[in-house]
Protein backbone atom coordinates (compact mmCIF):
# COMPACT_ATOMS: atom_id res chain seq x y z
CA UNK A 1 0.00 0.00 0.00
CA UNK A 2 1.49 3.29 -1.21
CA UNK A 3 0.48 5.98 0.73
CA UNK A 4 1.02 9.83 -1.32
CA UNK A 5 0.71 12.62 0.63
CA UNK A 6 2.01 14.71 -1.60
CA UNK A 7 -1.18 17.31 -1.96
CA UNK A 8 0.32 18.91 1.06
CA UNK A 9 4.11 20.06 1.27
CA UNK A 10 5.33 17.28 3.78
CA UNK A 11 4.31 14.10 4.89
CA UNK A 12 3.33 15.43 8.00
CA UNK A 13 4.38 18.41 10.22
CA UNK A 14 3.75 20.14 13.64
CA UNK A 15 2.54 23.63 13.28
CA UNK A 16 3.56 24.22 17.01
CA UNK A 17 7.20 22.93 16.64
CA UNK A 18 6.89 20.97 19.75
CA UNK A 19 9.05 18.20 21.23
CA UNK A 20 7.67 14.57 19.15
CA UNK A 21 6.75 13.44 22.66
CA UNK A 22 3.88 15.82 22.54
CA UNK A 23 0.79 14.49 21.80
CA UNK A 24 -2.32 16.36 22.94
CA UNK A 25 -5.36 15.51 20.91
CA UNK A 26 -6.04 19.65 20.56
CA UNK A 27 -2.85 19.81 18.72
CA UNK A 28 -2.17 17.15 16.16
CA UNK A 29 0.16 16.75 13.76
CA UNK A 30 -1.18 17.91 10.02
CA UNK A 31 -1.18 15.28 6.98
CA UNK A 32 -2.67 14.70 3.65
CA UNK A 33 -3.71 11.38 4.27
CA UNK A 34 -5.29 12.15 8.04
CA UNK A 35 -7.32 9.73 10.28
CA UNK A 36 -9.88 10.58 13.06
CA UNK A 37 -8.30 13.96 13.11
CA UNK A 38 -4.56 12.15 13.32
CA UNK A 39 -5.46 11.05 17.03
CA UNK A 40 -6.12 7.90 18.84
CA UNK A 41 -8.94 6.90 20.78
CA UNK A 42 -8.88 4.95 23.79
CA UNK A 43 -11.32 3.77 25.65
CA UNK A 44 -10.55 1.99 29.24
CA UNK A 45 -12.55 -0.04 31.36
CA UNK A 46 -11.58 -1.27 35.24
CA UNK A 47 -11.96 -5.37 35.71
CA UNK A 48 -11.48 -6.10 39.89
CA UNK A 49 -7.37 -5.36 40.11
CA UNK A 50 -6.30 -5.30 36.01
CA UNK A 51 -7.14 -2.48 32.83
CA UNK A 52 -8.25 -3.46 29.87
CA UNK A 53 -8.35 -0.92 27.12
CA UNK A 54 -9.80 -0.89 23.20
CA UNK A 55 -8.09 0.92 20.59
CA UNK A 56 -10.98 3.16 17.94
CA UNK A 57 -11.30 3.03 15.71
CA UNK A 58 -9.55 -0.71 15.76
CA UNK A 59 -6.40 -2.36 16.92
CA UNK A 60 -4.54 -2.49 13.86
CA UNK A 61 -1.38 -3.47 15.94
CA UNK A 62 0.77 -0.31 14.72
CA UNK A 63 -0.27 1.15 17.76
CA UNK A 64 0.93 -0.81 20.79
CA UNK A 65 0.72 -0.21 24.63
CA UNK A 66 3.39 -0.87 26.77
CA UNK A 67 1.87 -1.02 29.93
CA UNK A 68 -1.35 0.35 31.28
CA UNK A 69 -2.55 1.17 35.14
CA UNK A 70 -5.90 0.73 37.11
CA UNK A 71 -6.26 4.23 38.21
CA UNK A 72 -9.50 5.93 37.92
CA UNK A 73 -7.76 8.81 35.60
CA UNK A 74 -9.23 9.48 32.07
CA UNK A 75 -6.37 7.14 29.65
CA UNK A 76 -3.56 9.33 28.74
CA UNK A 77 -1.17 7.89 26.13
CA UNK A 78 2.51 8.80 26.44
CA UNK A 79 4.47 8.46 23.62
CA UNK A 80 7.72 6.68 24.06
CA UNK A 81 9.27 5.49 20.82
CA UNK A 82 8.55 4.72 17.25
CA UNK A 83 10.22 2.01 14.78
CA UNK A 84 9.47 0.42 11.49
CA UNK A 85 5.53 0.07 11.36
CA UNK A 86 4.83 0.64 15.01
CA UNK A 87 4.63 3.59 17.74
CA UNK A 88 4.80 2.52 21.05
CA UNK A 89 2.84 4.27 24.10
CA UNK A 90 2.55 3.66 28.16
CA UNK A 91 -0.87 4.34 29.57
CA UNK A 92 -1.65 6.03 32.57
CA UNK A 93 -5.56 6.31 33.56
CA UNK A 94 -8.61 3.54 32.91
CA UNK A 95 -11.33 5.14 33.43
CA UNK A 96 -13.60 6.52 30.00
CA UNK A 97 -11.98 7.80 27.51
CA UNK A 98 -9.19 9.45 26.35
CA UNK A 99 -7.66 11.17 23.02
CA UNK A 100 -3.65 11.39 22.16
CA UNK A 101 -2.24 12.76 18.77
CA UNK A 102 -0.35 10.40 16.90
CA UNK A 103 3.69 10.78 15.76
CA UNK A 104 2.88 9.50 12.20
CA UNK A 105 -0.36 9.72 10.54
CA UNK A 106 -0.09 8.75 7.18
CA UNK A 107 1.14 5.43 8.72
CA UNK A 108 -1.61 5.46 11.67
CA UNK A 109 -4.17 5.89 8.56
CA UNK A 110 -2.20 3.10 6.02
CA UNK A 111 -2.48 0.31 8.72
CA UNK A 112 -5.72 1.05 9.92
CA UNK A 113 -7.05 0.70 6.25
CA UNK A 114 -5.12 -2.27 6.08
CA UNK A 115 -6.80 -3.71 8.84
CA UNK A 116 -10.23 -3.09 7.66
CA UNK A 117 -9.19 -4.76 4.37
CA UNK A 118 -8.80 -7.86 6.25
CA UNK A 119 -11.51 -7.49 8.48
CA UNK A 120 -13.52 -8.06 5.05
CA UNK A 121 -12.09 -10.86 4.38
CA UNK A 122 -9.31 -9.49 1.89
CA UNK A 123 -6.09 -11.07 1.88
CA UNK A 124 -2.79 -8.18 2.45
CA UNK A 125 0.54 -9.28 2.83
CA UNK A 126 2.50 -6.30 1.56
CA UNK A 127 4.10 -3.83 3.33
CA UNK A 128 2.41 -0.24 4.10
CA UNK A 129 4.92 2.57 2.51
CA UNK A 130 4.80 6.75 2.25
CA UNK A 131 5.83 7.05 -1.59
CA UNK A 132 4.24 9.23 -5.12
CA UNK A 133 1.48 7.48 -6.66
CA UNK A 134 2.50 5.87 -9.74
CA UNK A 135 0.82 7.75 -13.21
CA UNK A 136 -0.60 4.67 -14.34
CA UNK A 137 -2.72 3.73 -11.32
CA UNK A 138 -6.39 2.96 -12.15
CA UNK A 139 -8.79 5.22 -10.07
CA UNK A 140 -11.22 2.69 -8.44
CA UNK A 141 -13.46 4.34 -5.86
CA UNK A 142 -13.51 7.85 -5.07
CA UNK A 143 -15.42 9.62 -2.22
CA UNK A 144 -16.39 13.21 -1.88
CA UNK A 145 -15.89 14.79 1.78
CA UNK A 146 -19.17 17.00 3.05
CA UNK A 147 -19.45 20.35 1.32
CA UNK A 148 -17.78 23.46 3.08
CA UNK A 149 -20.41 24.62 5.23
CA UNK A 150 -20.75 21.59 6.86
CA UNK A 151 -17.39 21.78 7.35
CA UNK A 152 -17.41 24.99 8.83
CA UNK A 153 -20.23 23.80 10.83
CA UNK A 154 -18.32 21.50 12.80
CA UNK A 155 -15.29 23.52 13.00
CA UNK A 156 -16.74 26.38 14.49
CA UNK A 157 -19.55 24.29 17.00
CA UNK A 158 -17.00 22.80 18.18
CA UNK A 159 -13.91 24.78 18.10
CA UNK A 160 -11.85 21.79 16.41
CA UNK A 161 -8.48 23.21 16.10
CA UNK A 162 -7.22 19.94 13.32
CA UNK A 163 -10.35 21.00 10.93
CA UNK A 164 -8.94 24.79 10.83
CA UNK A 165 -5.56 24.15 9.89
CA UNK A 166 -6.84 21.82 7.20
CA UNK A 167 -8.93 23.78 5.93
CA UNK A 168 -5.69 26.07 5.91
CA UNK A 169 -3.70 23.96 3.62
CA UNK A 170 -6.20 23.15 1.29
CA UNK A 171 -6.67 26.57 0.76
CA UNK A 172 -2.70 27.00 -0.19
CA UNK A 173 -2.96 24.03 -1.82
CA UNK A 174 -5.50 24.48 -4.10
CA UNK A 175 -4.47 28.16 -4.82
CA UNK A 176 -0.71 28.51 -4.96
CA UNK A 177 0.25 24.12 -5.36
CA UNK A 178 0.89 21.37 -3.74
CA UNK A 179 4.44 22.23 -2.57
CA UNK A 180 3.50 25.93 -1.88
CA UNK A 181 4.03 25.02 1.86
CA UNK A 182 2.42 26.21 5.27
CA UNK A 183 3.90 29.63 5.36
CA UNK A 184 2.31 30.46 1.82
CA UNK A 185 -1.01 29.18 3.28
CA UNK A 186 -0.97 31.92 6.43
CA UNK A 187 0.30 34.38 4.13
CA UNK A 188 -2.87 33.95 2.02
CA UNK A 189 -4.94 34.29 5.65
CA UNK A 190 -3.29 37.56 6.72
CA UNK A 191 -3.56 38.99 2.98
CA UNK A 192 -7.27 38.17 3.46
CA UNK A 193 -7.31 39.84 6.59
CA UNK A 194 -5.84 43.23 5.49
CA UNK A 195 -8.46 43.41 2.96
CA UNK A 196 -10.65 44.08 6.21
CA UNK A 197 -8.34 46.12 7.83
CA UNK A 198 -4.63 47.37 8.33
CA UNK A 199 -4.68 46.88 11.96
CA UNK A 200 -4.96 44.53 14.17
CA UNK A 201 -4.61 41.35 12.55
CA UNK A 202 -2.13 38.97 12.44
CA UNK A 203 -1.85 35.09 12.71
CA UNK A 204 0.79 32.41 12.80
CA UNK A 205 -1.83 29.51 12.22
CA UNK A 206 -5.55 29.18 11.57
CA UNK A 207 -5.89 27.40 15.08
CA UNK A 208 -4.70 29.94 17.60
CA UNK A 209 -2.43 27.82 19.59
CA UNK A 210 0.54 30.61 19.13
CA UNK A 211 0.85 33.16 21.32
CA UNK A 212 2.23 35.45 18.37
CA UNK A 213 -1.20 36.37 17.19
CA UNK A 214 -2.61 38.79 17.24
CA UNK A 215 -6.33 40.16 16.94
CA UNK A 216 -8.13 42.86 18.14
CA UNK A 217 -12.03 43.34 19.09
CA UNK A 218 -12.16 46.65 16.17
CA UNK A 219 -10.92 43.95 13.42
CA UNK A 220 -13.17 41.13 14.85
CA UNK A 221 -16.04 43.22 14.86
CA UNK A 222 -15.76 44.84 11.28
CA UNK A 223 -15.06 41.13 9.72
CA UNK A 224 -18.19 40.22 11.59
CA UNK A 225 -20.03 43.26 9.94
CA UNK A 226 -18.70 42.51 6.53
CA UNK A 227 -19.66 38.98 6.12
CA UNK A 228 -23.03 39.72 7.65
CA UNK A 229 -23.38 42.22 4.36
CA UNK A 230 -23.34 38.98 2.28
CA UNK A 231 -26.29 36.83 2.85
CA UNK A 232 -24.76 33.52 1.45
CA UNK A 233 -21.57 33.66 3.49
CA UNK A 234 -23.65 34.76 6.63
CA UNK A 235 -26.15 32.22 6.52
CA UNK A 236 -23.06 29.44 6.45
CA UNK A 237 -21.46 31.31 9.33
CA UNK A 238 -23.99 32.20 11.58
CA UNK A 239 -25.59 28.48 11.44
CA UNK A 240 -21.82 27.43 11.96
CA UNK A 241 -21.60 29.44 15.55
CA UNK A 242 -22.22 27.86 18.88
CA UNK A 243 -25.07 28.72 21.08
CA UNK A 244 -25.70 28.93 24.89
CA UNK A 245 -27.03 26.13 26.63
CA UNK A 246 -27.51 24.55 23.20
CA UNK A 247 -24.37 22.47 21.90
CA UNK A 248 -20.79 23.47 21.28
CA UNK A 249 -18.63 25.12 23.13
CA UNK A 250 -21.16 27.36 24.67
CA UNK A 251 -23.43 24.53 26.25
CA UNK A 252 -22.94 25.03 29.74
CA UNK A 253 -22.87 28.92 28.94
CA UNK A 254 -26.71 29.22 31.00
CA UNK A 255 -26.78 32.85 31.51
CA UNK A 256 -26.99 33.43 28.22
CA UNK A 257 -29.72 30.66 27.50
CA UNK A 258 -32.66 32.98 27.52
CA UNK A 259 -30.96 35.69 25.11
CA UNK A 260 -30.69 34.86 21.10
CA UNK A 261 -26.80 34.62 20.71
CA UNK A 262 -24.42 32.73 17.98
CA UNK A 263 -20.93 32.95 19.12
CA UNK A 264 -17.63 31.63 18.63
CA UNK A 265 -15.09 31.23 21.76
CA UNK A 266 -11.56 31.11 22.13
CA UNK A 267 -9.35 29.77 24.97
CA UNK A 268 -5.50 30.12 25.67
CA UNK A 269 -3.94 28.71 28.61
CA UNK A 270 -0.52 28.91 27.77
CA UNK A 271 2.17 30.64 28.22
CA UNK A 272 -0.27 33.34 28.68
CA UNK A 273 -4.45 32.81 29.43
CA UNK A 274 -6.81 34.64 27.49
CA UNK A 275 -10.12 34.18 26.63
CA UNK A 276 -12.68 35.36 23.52
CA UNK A 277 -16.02 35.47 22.69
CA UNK A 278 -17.26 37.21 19.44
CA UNK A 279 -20.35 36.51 17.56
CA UNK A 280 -23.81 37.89 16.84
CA UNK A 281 -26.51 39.09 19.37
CA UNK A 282 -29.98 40.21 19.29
CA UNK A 283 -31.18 43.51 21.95
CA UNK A 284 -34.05 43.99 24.08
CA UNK A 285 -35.19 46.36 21.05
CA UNK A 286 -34.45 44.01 18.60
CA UNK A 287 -31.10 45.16 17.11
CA UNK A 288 -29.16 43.17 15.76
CA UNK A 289 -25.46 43.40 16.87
CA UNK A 290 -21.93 41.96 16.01
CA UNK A 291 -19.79 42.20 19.29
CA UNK A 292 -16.64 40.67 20.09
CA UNK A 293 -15.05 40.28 24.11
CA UNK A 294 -11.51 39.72 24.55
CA UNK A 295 -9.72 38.97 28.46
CA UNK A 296 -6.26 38.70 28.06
CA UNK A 297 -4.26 37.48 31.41
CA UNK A 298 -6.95 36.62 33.16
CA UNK A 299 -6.52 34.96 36.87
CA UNK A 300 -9.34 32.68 36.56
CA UNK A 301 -10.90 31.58 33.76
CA UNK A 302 -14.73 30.92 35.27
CA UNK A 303 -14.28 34.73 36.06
CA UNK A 304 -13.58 35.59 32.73
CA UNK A 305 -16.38 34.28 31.49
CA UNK A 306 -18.83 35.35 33.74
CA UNK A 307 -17.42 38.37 33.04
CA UNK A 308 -18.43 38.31 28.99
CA UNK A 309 -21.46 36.59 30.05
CA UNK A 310 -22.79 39.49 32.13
CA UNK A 311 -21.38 41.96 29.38
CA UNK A 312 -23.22 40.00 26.73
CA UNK A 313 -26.82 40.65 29.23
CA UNK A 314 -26.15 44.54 29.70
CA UNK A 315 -25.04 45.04 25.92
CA UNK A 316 -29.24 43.32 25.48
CA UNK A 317 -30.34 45.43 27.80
CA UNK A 318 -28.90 48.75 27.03
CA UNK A 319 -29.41 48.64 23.59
């Protein structure tokens, strides 16, 4: 099995330039040829003294576990060491379930496939290789992803960080080639954003895990007003948003749950805490506002958000 992940610049790459023994699910690494957002699940259950765990979406036996303890801790996977068609882990926790980012995804995604191959009964022998597709190869079976706005749906509900700086490289992909590279992709973002304004905009990736960007409430707002000017690109985004005490990010926002909001929120712990909310709200009188709340530095971060969600309920009230 010959696995080309050539669309995209590398086989695979950290945006955050972190150690390879960092593997938080919220950060993954970024690939072509991706797999249940290049993480593994697992899922542990407690029998009387021992842990037994399961592997989703199957145990394809490229990922292995080293050893694995009874406590009553969510699993965490810690990477230790990779070799030829294997990454091994130790697991700590075995209760629920947990999520860890995975060192290699093309070959996390070539010998899960190969697995389901022979779950079906089909015999595979051969080996499981990155390499270019040959220019001969017969297309067999092709299989069209969800269109954009679903997309968007999902990324924005549910703030996934992987699904942004996808939809990042495809864009760079698709507009300046395959091997245009990461770099070309943000530059393409920030270009956009000057378009909107001079100030206050810059970004180092499309997820927001950097501390180097940089956005301010006068750019967030005037974005939000311009693409509420276009009614197709609106309805996509504002259906996209997350919504108090509804699903997303915002479902255990209940203040808000009696006041017609669609917002998208932001969270930083690290090196610095900040916190965002920006979105669309309706008033008391029926107006229709964009608004957008940053805390930067904040001590506590239940206290910033009581403090945009009392904001949010004067900001109805007032106006």
């Amino acid at each position: 099995m010959v696995l080309d992940t050539s669309f995209f610049h590398a086989p695979y790459f950290d945006i955050n330039a972190t150690s390879d023994k960092t593997n938080r699910a919220y950060s993954a690494k970024l690939s072509a040829i991706s797999l249940n957002f290049n993480s593994l699940t697992v899922r542990g259950e407690r029998s009387q003294s021992k842990c037994e765990y399961f592997l989703d979406p199957v145990d394809s036996g490229y990922i292995r576990i080293q050893s694995a303890n009874n406590s009553h801790q969510k699993p965490r996977a810690k990477f230790l060491k990779s070799g030829t068609g294997f990454e091994l882990y130790s697991l700590k926790g075995c209760k629920g379930t947990g999520y860890t980012a995975v060192q290699n995804p093309p070959m996390y995604f070539g010998h899960t496939f190969k697995r389901f191959i022979q779950m079906q009964g089909i015999q595979f022998s051969g080996k499981v290789v990155l390499g270019k597709l040959d220019s001969s190869a017969q297309l067999l079976y092709e299989h069209k992803s969800r269109k954009l706005s679903h997309l968007i749906h999902s990324l924005n509900t549910f703030s996934n960080n992987f699904m942004s700086e996808m939809l990042l490289l495809h864009l760079g992909a698709k507009t300046k080639g395959a091997s245009s590279g990461y770099q070309t992709s943000v530059a393409l973002l920030n270009a956009f954003g000057k378009s909107i304004s001079p100030k206050g905009f810059k970004l180092y990736n499309a997820s927001g895990l950097s501390a180097k960007n940089r956005l301010s409430c006068d750019f967030v707002s005037k974005l939000l007003t311009r693409l509420a000017s276009k009614p197709l690109l609106f309805s996509s985004l504002y259906l996209s948003l997350a919504r108090p005490n509804v699903m997303g990010t915002m479902e255990g926002r209940t203040k808000l749950s009696n006041i017609l909001l669609s917002a998208k929120t932001g969270t930083l712990m690290s090196p610095f805490s900040a916190s965002g909310l920006a979105g669309y709200v309706k008033t008391s009188r029926g107006k229709e506002l964009a608004f957008c709340i940053l805390v930067n530095k904040h001590k506590n971060l239940t206290n910033a958000l009581n403090f945009q969600d009392n904001l949010i309920k004067k900001i109805v009230s007032r106006y």
